[in-house]
C-alpha atoms as a PDB file:
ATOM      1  CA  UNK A   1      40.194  -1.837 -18.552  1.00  0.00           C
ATOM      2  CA  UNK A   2      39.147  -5.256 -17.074  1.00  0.00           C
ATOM      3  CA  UNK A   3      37.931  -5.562 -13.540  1.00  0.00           C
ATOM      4  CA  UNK A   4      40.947  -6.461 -11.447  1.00  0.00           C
ATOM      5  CA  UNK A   5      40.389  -9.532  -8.713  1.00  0.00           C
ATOM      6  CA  UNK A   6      41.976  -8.209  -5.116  1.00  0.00           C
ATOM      7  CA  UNK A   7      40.820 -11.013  -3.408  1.00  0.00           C
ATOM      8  CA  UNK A   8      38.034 -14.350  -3.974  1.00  0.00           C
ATOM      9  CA  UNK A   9      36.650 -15.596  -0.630  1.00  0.00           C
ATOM     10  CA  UNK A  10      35.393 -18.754  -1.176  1.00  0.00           C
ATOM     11  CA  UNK A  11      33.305 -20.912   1.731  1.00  0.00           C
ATOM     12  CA  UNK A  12      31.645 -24.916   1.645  1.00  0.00           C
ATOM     13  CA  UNK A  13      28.443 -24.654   3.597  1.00  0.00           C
ATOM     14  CA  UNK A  14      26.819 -27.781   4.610  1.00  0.00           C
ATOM     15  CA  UNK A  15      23.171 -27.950   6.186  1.00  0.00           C
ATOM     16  CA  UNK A  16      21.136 -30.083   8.402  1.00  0.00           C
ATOM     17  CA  UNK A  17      22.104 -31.148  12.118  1.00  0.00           C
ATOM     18  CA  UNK A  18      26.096 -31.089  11.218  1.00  0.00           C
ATOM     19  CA  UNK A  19      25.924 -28.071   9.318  1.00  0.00           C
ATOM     20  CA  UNK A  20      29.189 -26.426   9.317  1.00  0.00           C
ATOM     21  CA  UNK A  21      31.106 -23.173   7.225  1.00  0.00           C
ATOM     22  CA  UNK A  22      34.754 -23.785   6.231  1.00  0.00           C
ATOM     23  CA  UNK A  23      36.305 -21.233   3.523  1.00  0.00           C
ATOM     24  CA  UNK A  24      39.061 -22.848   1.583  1.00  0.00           C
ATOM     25  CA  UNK A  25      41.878 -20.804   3.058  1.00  0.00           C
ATOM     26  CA  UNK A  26      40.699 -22.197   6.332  1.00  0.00           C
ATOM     27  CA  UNK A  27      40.246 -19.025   8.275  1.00  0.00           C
ATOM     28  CA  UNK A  28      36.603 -19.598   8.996  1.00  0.00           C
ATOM     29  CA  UNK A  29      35.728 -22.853  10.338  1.00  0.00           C
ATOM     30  CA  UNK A  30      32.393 -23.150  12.255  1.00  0.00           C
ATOM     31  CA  UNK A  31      29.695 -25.444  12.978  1.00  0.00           C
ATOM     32  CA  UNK A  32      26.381 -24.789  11.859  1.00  0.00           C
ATOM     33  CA  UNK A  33      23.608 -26.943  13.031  1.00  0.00           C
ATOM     34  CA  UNK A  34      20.202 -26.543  11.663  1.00  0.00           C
ATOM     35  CA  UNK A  35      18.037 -24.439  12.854  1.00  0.00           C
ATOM     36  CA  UNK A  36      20.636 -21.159  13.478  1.00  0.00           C
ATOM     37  CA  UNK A  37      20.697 -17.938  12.615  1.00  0.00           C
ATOM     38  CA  UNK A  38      24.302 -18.447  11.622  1.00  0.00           C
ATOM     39  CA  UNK A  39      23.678 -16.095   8.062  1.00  0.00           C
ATOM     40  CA  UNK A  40      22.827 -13.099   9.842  1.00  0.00           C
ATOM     41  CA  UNK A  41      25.380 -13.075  12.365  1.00  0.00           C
ATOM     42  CA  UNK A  42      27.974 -14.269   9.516  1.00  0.00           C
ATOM     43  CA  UNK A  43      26.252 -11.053   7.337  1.00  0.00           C
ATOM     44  CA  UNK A  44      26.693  -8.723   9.905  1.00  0.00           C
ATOM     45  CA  UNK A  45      30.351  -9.924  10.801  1.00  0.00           C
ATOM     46  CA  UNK A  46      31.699  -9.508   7.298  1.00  0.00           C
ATOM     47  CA  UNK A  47      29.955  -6.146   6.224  1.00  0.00           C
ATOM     48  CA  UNK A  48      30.844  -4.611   9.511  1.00  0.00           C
ATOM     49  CA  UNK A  49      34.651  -5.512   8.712  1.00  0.00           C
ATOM     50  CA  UNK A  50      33.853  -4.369   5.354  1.00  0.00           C
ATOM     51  CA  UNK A  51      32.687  -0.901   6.419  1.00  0.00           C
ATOM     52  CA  UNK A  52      35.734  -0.217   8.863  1.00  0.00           C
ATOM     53  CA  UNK A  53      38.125  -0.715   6.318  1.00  0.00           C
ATOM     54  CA  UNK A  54      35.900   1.532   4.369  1.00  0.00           C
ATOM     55  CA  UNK A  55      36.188   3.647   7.043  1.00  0.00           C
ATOM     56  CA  UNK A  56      39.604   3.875   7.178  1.00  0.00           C
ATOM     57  CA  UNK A  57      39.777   4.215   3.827  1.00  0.00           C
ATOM     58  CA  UNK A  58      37.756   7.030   3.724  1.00  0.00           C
ATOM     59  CA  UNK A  59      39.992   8.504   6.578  1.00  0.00           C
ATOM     60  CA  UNK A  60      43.204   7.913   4.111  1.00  0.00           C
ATOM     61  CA  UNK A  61      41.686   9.278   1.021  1.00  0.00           C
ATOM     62  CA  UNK A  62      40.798  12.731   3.357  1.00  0.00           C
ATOM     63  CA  UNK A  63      44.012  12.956   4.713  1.00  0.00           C
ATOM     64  CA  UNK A  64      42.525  12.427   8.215  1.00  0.00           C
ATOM     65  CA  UNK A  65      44.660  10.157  10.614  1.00  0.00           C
ATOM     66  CA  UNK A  66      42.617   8.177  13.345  1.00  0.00           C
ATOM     67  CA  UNK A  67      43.729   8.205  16.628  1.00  0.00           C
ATOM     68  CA  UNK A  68      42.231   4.735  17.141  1.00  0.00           C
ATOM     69  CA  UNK A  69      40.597   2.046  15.142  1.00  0.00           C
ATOM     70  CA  UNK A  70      36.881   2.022  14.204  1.00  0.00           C
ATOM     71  CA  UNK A  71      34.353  -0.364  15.627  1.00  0.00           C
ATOM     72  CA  UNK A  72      30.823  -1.215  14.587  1.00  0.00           C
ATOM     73  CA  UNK A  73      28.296  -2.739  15.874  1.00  0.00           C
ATOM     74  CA  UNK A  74      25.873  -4.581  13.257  1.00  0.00           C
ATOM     75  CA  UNK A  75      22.390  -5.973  13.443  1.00  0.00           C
ATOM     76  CA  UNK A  76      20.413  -8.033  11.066  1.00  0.00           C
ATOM     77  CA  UNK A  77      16.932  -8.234  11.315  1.00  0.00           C
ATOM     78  CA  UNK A  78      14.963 -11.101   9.465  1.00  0.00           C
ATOM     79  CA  UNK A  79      11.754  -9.830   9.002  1.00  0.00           C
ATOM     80  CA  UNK A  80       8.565 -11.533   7.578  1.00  0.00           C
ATOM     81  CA  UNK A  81       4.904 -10.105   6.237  1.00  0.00           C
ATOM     82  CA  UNK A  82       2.944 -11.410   3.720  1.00  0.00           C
ATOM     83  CA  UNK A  83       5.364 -10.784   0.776  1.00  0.00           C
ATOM     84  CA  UNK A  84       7.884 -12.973   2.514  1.00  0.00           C
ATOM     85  CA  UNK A  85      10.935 -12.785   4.226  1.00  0.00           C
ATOM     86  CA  UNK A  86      13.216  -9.671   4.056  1.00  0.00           C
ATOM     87  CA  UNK A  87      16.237  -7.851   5.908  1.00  0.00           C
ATOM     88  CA  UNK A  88      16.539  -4.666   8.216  1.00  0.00           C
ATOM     89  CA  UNK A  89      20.307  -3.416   8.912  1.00  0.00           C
ATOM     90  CA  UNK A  90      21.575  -1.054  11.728  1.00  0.00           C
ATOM     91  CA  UNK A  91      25.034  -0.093  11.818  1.00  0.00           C
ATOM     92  CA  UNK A  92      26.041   1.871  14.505  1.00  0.00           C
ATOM     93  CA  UNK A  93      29.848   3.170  14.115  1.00  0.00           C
ATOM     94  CA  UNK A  94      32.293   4.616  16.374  1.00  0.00           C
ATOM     95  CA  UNK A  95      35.293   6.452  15.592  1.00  0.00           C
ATOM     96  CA  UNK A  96      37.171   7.573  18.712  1.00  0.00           C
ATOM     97  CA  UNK A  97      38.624  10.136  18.658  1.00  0.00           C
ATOM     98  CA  UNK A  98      37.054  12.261  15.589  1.00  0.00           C
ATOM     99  CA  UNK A  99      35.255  15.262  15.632  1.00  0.00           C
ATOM    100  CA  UNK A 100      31.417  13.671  15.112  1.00  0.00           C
ATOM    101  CA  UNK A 101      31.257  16.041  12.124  1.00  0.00           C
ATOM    102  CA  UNK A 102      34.232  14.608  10.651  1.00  0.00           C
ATOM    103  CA  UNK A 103      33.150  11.442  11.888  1.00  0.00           C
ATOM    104  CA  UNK A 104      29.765  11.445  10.319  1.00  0.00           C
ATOM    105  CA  UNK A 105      30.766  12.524   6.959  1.00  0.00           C
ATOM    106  CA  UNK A 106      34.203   9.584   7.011  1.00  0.00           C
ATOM    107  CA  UNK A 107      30.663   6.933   7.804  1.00  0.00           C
ATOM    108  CA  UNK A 108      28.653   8.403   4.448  1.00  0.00           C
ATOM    109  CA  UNK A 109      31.768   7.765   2.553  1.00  0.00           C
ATOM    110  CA  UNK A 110      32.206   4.882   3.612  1.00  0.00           C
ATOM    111  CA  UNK A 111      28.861   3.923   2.985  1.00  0.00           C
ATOM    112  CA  UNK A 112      29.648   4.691  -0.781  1.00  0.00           C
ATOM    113  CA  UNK A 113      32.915   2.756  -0.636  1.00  0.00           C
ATOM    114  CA  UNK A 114      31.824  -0.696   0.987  1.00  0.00           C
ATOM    115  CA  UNK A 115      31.114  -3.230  -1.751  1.00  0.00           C
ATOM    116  CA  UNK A 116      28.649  -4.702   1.548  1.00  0.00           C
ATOM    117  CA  UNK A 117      26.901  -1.335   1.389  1.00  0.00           C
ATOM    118  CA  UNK A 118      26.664  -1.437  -2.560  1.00  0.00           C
ATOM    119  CA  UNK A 119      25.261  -4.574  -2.919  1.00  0.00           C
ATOM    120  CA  UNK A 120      22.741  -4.055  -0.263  1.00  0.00           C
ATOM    121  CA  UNK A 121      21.717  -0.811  -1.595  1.00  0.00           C
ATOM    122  CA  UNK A 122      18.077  -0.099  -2.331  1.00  0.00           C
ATOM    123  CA  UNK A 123      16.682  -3.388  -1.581  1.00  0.00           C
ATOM    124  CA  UNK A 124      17.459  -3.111   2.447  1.00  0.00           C
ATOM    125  CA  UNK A 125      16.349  -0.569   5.008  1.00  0.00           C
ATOM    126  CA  UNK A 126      19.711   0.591   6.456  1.00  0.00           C
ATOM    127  CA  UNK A 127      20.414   2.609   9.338  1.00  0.00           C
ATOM    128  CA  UNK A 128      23.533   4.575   9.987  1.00  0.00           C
ATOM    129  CA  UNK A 129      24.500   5.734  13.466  1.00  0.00           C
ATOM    130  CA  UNK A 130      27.398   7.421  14.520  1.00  0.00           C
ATOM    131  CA  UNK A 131      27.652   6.139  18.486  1.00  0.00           C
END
């Protein structure tokens, strides 16, 4: 069976002192003068809404109904030694109103769910909190 699209998010990026982000659909619209640290903020926004819906997910598939919504907080560290430039992730993840056992295991599934997570996999250090 063929992979099946659910959705294409698809953004113009322009550099240098107008630099600006606009996604076709026009949901994301923001300027982006040179230098910023736009990427990692931008990084950090979309996995973290990545990984709640993973979350939730997670919740669904487990039969588990959340009493409120997941939050995360998300940092991105650029990081540079002599090989280069490289990342450093911390998610720390709340889920109110869940046992922190329960809690704990919905964030490693989650962490297995989130194509973010995936695709980051083995080639970032990652930290998972449970705040």
């Amino acid at each position: 069976m063929a992979d099946k699209i659910i959705f294409t998010g698809t953004t113009h990026v322009k550099g240098g002192a107008e630099g600006y982000a606009r996604s076709t659909n026009g949901i994301l619209d923001i300027q982006l003068p040179q230098p910023h640290p736009a990427a990692e903020n931008l990084f950090a926004a979309a996995w973290s809404a990545c990984f709640i819906g993973a979350v939730e997910l997670a919740a669904s598939q487990k039969k588990i109904k959340l009493p409120a919504s997941p939050e995360a907080d998300t940092t991105i560290d650029v990081l540079m030694n002599d090989g280069g430039f490289f990342l450093r992730a911390r998610l720390d993840v709340q889920v109110p109103g869940i046992d922190p056992v329960v809690a704990r295991e919905l964030i490693d599934v989650a962490h297995s769910i989130c194509p973010y997570s995936k695709a980051v996999a083995g080639n970032i250090d990652i930290e998972l909190n449970l705040v």
